[in-house]
C-alpha atoms as a PDB file:
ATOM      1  CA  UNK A   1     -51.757 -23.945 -19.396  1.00  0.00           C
ATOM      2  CA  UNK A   2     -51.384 -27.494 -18.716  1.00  0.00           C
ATOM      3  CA  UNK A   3     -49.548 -30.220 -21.264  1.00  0.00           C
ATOM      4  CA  UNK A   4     -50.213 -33.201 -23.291  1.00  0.00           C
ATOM      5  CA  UNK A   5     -48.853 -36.345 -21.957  1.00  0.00           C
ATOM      6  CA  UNK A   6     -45.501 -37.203 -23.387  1.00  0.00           C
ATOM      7  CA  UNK A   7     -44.701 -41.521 -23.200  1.00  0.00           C
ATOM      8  CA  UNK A   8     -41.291 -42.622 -23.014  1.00  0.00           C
ATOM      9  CA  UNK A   9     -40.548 -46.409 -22.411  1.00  0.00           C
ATOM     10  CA  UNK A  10     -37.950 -48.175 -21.271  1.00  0.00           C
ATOM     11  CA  UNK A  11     -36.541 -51.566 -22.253  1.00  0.00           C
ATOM     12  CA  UNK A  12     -37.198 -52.875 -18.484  1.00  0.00           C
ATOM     13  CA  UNK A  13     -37.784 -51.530 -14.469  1.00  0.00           C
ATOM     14  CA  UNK A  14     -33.886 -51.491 -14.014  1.00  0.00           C
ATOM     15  CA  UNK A  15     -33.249 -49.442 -17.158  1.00  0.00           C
ATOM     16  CA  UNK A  16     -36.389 -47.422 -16.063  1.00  0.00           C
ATOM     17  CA  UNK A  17     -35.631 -46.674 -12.800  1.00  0.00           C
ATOM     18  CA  UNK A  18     -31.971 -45.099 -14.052  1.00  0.00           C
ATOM     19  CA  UNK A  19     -33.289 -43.228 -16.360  1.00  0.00           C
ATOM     20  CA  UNK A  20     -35.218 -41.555 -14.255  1.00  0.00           C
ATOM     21  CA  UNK A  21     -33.330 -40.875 -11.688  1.00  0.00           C
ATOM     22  CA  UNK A  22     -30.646 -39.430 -14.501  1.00  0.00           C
ATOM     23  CA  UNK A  23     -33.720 -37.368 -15.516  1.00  0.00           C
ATOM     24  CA  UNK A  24     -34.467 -36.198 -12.009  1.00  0.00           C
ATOM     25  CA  UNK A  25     -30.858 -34.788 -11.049  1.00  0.00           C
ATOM     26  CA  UNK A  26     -30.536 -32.833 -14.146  1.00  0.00           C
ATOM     27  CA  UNK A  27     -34.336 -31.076 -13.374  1.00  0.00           C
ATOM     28  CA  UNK A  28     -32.825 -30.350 -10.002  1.00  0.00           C
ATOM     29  CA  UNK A  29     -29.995 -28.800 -11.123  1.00  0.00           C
ATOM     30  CA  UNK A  30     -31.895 -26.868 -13.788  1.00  0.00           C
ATOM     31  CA  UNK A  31     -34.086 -25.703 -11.607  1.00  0.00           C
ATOM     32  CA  UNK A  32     -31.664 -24.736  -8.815  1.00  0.00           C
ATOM     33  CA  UNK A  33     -30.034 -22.880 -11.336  1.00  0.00           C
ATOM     34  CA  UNK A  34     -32.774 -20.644 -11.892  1.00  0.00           C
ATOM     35  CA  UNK A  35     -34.632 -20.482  -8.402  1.00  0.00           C
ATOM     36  CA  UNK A  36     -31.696 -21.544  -6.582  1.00  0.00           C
ATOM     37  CA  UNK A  37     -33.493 -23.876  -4.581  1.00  0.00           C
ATOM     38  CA  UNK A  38     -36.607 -27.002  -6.231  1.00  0.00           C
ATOM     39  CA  UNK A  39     -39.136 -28.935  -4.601  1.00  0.00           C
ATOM     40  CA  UNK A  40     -39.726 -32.467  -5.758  1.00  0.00           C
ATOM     41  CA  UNK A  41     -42.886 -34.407  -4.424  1.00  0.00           C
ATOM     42  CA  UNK A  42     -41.858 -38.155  -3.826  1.00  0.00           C
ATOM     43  CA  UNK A  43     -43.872 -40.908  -4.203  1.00  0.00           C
ATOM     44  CA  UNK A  44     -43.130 -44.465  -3.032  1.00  0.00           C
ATOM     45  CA  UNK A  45     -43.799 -48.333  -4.570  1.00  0.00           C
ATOM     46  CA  UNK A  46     -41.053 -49.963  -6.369  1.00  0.00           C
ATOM     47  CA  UNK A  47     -40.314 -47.925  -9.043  1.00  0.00           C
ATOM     48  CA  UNK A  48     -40.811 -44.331  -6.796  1.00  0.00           C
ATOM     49  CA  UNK A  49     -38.471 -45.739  -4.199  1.00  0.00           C
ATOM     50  CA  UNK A  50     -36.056 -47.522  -6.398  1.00  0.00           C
ATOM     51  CA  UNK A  51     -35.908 -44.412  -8.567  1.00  0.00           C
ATOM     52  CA  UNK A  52     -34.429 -42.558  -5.218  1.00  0.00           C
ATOM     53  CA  UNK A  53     -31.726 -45.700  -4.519  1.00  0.00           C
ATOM     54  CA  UNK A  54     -30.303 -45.335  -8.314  1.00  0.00           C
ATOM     55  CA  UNK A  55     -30.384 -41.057  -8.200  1.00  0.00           C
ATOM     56  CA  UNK A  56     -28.803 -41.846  -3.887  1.00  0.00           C
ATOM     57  CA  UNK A  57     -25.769 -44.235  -6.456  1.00  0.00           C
ATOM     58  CA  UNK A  58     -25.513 -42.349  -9.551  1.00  0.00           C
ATOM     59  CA  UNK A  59     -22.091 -40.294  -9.463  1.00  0.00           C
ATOM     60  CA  UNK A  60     -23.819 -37.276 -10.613  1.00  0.00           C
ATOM     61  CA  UNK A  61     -26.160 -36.780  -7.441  1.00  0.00           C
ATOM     62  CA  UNK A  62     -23.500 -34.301  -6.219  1.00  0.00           C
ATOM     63  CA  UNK A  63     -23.914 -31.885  -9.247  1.00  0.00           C
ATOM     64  CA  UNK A  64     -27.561 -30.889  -6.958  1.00  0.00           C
ATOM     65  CA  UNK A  65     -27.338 -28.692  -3.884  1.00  0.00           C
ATOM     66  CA  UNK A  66     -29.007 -30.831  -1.611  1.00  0.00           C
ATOM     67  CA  UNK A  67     -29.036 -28.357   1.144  1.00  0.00           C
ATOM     68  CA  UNK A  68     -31.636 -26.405  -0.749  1.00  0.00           C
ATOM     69  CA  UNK A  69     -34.431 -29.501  -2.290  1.00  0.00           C
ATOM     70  CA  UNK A  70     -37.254 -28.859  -1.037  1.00  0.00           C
ATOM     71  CA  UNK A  71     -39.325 -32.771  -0.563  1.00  0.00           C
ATOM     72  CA  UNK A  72     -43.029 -33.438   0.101  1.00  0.00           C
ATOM     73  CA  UNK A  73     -44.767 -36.922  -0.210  1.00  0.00           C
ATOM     74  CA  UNK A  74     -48.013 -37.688  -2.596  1.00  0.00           C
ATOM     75  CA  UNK A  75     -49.410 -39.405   0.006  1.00  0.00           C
ATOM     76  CA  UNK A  76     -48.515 -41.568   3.014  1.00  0.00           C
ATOM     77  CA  UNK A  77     -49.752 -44.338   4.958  1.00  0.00           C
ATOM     78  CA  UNK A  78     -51.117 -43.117   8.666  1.00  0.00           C
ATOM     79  CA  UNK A  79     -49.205 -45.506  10.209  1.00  0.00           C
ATOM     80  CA  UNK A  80     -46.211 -45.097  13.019  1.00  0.00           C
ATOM     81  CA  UNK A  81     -43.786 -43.081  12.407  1.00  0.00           C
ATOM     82  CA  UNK A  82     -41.196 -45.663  12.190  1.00  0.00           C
ATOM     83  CA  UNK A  83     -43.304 -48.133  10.570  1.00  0.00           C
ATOM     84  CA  UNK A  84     -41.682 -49.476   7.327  1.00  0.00           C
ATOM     85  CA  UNK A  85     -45.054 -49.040   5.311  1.00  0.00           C
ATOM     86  CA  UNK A  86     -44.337 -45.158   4.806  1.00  0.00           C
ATOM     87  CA  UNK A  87     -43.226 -43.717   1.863  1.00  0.00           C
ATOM     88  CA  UNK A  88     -40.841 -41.531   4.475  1.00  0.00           C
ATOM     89  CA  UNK A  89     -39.209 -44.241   6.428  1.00  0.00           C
ATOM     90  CA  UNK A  90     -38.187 -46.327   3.088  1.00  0.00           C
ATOM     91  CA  UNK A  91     -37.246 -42.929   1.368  1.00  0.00           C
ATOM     92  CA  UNK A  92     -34.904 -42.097   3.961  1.00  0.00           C
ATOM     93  CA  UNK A  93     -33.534 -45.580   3.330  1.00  0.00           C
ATOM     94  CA  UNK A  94     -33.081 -45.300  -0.094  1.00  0.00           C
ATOM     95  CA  UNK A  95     -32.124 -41.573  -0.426  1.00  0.00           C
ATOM     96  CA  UNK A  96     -32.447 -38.618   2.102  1.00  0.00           C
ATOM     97  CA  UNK A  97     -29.953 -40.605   4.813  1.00  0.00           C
ATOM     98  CA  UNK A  98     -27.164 -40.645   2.336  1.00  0.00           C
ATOM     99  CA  UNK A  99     -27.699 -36.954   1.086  1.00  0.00           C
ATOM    100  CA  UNK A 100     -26.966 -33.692   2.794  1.00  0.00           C
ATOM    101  CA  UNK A 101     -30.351 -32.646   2.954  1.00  0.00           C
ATOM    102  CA  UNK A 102     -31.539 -29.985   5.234  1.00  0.00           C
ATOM    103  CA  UNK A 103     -34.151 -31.232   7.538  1.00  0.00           C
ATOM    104  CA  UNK A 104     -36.165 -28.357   8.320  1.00  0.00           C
ATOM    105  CA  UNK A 105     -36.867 -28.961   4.096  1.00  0.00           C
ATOM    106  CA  UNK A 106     -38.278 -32.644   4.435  1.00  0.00           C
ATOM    107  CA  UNK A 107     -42.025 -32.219   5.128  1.00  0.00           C
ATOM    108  CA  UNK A 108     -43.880 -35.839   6.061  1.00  0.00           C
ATOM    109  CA  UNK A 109     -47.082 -35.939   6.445  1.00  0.00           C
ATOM    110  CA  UNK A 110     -48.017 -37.049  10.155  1.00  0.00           C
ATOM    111  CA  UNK A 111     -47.831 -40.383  11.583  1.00  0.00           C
ATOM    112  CA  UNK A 112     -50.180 -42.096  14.542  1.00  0.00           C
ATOM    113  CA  UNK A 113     -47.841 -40.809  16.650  1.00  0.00           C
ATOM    114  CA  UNK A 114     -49.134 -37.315  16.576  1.00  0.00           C
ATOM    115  CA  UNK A 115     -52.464 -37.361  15.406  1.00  0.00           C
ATOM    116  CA  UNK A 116     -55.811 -39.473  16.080  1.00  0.00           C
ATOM    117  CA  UNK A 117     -57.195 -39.554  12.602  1.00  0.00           C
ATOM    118  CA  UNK A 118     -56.274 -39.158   9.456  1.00  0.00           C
ATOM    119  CA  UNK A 119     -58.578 -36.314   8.427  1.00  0.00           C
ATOM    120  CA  UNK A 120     -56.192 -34.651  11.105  1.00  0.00           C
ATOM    121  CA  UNK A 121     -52.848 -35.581  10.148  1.00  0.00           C
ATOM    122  CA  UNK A 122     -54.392 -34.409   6.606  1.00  0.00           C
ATOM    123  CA  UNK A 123     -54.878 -31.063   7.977  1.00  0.00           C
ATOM    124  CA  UNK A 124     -51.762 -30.482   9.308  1.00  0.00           C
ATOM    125  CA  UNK A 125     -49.957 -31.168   6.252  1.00  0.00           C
ATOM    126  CA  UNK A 126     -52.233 -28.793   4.792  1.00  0.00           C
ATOM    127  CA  UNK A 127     -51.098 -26.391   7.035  1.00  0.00           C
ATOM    128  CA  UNK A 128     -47.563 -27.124   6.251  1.00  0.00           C
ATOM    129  CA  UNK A 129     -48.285 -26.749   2.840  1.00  0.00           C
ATOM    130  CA  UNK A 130     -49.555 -23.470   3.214  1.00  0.00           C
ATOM    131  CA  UNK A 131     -46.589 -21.996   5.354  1.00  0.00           C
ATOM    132  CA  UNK A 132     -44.264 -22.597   2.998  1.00  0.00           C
ATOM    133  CA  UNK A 133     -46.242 -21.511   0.304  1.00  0.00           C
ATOM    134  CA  UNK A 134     -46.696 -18.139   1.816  1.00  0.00           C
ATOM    135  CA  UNK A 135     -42.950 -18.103   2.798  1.00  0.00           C
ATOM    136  CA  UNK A 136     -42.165 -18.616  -0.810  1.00  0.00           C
ATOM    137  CA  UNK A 137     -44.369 -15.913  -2.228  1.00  0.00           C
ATOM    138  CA  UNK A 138     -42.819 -13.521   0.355  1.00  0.00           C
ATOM    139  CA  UNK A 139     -39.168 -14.062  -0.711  1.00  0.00           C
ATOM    140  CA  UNK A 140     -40.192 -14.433  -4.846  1.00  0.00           C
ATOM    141  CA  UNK A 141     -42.301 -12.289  -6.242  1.00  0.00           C
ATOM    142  CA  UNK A 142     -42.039 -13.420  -9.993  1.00  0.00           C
ATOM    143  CA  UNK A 143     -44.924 -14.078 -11.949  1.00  0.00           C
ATOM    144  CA  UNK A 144     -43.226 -18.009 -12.697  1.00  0.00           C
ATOM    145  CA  UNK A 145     -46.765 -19.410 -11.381  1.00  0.00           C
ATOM    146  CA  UNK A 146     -49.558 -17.932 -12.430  1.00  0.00           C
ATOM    147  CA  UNK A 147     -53.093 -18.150 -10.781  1.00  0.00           C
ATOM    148  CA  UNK A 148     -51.530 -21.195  -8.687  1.00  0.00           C
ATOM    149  CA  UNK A 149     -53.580 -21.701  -5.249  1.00  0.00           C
ATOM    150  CA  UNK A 150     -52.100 -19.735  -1.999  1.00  0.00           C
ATOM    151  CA  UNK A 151     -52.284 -22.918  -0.494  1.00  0.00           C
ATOM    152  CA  UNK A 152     -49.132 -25.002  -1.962  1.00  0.00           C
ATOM    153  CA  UNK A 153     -45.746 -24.216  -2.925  1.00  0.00           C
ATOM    154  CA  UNK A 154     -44.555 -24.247  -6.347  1.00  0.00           C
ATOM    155  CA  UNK A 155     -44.022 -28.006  -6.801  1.00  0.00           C
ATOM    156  CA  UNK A 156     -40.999 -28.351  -9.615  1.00  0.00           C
ATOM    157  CA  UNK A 157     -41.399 -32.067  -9.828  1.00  0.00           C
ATOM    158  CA  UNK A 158     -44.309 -34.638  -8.711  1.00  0.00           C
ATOM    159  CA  UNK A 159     -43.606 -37.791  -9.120  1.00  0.00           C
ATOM    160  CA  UNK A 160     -46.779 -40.743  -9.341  1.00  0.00           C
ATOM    161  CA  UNK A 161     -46.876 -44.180  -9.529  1.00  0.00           C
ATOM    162  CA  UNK A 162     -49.972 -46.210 -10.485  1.00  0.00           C
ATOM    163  CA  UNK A 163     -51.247 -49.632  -9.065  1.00  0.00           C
ATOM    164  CA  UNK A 164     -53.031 -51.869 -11.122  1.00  0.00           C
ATOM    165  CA  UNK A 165     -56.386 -50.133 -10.572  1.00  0.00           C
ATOM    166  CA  UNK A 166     -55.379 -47.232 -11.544  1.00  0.00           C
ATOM    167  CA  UNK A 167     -54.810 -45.603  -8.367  1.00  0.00           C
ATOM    168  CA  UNK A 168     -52.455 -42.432  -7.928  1.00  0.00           C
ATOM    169  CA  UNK A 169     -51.243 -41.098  -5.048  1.00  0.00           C
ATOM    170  CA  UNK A 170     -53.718 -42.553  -2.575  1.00  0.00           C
ATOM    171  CA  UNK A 171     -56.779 -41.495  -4.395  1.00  0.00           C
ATOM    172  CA  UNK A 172     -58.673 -44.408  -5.462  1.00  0.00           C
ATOM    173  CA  UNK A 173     -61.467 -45.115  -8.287  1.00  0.00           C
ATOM    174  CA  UNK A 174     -64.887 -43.816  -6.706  1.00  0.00           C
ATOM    175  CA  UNK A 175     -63.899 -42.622  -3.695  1.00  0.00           C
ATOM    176  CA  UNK A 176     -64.195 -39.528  -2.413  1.00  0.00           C
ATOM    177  CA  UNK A 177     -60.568 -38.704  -2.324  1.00  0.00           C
ATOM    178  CA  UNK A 178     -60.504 -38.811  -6.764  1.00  0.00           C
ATOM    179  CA  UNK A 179     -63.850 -36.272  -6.449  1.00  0.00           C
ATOM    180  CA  UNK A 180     -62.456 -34.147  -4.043  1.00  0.00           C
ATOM    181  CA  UNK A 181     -62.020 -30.395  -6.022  1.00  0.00           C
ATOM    182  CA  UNK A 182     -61.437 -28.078  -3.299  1.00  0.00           C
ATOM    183  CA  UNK A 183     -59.090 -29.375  -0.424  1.00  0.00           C
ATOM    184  CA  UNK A 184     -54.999 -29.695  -0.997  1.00  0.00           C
ATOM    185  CA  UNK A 185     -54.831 -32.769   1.282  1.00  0.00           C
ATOM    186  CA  UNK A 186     -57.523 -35.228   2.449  1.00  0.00           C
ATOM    187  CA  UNK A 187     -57.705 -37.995   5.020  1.00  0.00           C
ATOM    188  CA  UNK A 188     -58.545 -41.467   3.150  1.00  0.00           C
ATOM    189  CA  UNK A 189     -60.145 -44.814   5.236  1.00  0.00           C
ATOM    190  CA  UNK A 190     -60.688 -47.704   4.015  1.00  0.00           C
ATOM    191  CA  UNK A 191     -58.424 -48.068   1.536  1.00  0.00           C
ATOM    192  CA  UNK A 192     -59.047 -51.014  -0.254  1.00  0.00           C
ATOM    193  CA  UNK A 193     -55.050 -51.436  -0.315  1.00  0.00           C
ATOM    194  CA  UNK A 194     -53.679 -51.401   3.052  1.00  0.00           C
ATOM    195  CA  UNK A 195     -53.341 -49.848   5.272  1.00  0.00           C
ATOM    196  CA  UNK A 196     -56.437 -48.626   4.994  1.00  0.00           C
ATOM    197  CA  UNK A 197     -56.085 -45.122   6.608  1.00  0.00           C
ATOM    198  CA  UNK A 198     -53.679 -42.908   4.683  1.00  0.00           C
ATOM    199  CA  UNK A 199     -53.209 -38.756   3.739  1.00  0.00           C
ATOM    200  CA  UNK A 200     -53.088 -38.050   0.383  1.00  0.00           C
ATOM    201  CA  UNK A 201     -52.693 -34.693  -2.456  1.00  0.00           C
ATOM    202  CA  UNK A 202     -55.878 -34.310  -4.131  1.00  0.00           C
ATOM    203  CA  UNK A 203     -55.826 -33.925  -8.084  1.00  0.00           C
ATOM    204  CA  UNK A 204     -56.235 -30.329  -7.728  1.00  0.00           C
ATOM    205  CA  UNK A 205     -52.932 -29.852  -5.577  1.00  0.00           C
ATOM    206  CA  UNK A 206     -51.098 -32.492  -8.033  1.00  0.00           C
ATOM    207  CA  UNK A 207     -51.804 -30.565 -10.823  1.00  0.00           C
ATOM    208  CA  UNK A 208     -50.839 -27.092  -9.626  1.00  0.00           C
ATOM    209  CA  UNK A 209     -46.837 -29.143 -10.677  1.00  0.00           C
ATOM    210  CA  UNK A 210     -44.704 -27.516 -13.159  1.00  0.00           C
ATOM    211  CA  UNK A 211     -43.943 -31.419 -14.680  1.00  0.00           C
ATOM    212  CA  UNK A 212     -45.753 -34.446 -13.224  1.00  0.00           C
ATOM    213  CA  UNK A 213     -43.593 -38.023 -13.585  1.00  0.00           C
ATOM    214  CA  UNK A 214     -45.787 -41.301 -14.092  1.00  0.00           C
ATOM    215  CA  UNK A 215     -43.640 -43.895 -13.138  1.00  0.00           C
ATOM    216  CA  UNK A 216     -44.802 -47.060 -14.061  1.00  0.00           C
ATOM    217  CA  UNK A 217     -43.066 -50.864 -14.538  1.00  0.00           C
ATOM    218  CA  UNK A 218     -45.240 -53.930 -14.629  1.00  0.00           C
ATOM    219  CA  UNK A 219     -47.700 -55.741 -16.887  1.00  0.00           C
ATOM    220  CA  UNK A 220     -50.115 -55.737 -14.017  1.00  0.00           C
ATOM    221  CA  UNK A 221     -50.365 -52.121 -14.905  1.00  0.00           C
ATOM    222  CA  UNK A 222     -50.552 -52.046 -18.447  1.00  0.00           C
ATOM    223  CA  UNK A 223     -54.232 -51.872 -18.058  1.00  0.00           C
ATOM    224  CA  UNK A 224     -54.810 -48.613 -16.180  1.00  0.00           C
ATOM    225  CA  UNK A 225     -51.645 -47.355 -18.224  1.00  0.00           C
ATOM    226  CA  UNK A 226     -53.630 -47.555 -21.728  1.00  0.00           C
ATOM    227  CA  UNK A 227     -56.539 -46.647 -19.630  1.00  0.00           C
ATOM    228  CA  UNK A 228     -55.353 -43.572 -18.588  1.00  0.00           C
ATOM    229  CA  UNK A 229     -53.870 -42.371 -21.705  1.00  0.00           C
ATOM    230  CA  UNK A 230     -56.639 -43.123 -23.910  1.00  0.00           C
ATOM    231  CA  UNK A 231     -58.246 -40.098 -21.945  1.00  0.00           C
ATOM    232  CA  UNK A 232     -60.320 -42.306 -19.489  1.00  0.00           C
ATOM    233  CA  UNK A 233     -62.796 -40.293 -16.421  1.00  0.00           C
ATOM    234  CA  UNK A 234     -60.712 -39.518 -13.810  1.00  0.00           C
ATOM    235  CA  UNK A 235     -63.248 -40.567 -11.452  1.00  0.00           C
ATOM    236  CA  UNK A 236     -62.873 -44.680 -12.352  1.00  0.00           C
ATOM    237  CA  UNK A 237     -59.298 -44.187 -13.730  1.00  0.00           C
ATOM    238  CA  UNK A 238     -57.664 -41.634 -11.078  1.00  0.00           C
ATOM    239  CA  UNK A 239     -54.110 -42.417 -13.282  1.00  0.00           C
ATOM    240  CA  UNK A 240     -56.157 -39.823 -16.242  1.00  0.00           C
ATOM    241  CA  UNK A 241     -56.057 -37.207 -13.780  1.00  0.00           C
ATOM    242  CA  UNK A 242     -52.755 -35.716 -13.196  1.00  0.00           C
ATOM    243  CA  UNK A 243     -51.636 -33.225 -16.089  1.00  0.00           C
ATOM    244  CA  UNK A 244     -48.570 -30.996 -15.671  1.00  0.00           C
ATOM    245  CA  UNK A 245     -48.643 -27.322 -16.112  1.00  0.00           C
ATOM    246  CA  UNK A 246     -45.666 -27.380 -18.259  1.00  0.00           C
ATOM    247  CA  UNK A 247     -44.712 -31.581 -18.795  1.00  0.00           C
ATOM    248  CA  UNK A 248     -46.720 -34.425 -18.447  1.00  0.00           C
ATOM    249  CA  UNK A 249     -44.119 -37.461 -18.422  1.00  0.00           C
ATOM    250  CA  UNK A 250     -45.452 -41.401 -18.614  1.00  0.00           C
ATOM    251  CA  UNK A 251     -42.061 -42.974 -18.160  1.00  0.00           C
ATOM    252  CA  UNK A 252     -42.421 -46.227 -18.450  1.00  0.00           C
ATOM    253  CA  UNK A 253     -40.982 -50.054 -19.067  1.00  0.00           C
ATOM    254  CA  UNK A 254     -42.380 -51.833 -22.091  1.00  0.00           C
ATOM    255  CA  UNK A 255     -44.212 -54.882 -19.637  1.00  0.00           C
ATOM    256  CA  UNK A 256     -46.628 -51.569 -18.990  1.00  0.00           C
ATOM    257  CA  UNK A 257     -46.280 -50.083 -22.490  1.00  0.00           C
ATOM    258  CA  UNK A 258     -48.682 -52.975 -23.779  1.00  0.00           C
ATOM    259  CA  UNK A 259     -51.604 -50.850 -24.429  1.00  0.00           C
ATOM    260  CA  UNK A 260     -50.386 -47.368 -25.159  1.00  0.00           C
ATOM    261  CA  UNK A 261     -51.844 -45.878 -28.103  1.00  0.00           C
ATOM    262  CA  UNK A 262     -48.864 -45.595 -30.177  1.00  0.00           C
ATOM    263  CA  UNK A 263     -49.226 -42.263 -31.924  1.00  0.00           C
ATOM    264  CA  UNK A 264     -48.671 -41.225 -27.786  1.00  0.00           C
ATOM    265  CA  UNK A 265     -45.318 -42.087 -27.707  1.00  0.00           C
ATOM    266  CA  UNK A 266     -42.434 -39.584 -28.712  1.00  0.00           C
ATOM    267  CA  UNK A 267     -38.590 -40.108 -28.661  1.00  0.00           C
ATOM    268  CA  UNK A 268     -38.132 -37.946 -25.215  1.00  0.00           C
ATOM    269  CA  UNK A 269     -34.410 -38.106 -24.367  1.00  0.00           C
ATOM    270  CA  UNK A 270     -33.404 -37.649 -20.783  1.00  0.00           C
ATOM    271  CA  UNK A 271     -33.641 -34.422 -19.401  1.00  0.00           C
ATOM    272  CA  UNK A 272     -35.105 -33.409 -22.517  1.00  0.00           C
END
C-alpha cells in the first residue's frame, strides 16, 4: 500500500520550516510511543536543515526521547568529513549537538576520509543499513512492515527536498542513480550540482518509508513542484518518485505552491 500525495502550504519558508518541525516532534513522539524508539531520514538544503534549527528551538523538542531516534541521511556529499558541504556536519550544527542523542544511533554515510570512491562509501552505508535492519527484525517481530526489503530498517520519517530540477535526494533527471531499481544506496559522479561525487538512497529504499516529507520553499522550485504532482516520469522528474507507504506529505510555502493542481491540496493540520 502506498498513499496519494497530500499538499499543505505555508504562507512563507519561516512559517514552513516551524511547521514542520512542530509536525516532526509530534511523529516522534507518536511513534516512540508505540515502538518506543523512530528513525527519521534527514535531508539537508535550506528548508531540511532549517527545519532541524526550529525543531533544536521549539520548547517542545523535550517531549521526544532523544536517546532512542534513530537518524540516517538521504544522501550526502563524498566530501571530508569535516567539510561544511555535508548534510552531517551542518545537521549537527543545527540539531544533533544540542540534543541528547545517542551516537552509536547517528549513521553518516562515509566521508573521503575513509573511503576512495563513492561507489564504496555507498556500500558501506549499505551495509550499515542492513545491520540494523536485521537487528531490528530480531528484537520486533510484528508484522508493522510488510514485504519491506531485509536490507533497510523501518524508516518512520524521510524527509526530501527538491532543487529546481527536480532532483531528490541526490538522484538526478537521467542518471543512473533515478533508474536504479535494485540497490538501497548508490555512488553518484558527476553531479551536475557540486560536488560532484556524492552517496545517495535510491527510490526503491525511499519508498520502503512509512510517511515521506517534501519540503519545499522557493519559486525556483515551483516548476518541478507542479511537475511532480501532476504525476510526471520519475525518470526526468525524480521529485514524482517518492510515495509513502502510509503518507505522502508536499509541505510547502506558497512561492513553490504556484503550479499545484489545486484539487491536490487538502486542509492537513499539523500532526494530522
Amino acid at each position: 500500500m502506498h498513499a496519494e500525495p497530500r499538499v499543505s502550504i505555508h504562507p512563507d519558508s519561516k512559517v514552513l520550516m516551524a511547521a514542520i518541525a512542530a509536525r516532526l516532534i509530534t511523529k516522534l513522539v507518536d511513534v516512540q510511543d508505540k515502538h518506543g524508539e523512530a528513525t527519521v531520514v534527514l535531508t539537508g538544503g535550506t528548508v531540511g536543515i532549517g527545519t532541524l534549527k526550529a525543531v533544536a528551538d521549539s520548547p517542545a523538542a523535550p517531549a521526544v526521547d532523544w536517546s532512542k531516534v534513530n537518524f540516517w541521511w538521504g544522501d550526502e556529499r563524498f566530501v571530508a568529513a569535516d567539510s561544511e558541504d555535508r548534510n552531517t556536519y551542518q545537521a549537527h550544527q543545527a540539531l544533533l549537538a544540542h540534543l541528547p542523542v545517542d551516537p552509536d544511533r547517528v549513521h553518516q554515510p562515509g566521508s573521503t576520509d575513509d573511503f576512495g570512491t563513492s561507489e564504496q562509501a555507498a556500500a558501506a552505508y549499505a551495509a550499515d543499513l542492513k545491520a540494523s535492519a536485521e537487528a531490528e527484525h530480531a528484537a520486533d517481530m510484528s508484522d508493522d512492515r510488510p514485504d519491506a526489503p531485509s536490507e533497510l530498517p523501518r524508516f518512520d520519517v524521510l524527509l526530501l527536498g527538491v532543487g529546481p530540477d527536480a532532483h531528490v535526494a541526490s538522484l538526478f533527471p537521467e542518471q543512473a542513480g533515478i533508474r536504479e531499481k535494485n540497490r538501497m544506496v548508490v555512488g553518484v559522479e558527476n553531479s551536475p550540482k557540486p560536488p560532484p561525487s556524492r552517496i545517495s538512497l535510491t527510490l526503491p529504499a525511499i519508498n520502503t518509508a512509512q510517511e515521506i516529507w517534501m519540503v519545499v520553499a522557493g519559486e525556483d522550485k515551483a516548476g518541478a513542484v507542479g511537475l511532480a504532482l501532476a504525476g510526471a516520469n520519475p525518470v526526468q522528474v525524480p521529485a514524482a518518485g517518492p510515495v509513502g507507504r502510509t503518507r505522502t506529505l508536499w509541505l510547502i510555502d506558497e512561492n513553490a505552491a504556484s503550479r499545484v493542481p489545486q484539487q491536490l491540496v487538502r486542509k492537513d493540520p499539523a500532526g494530522a
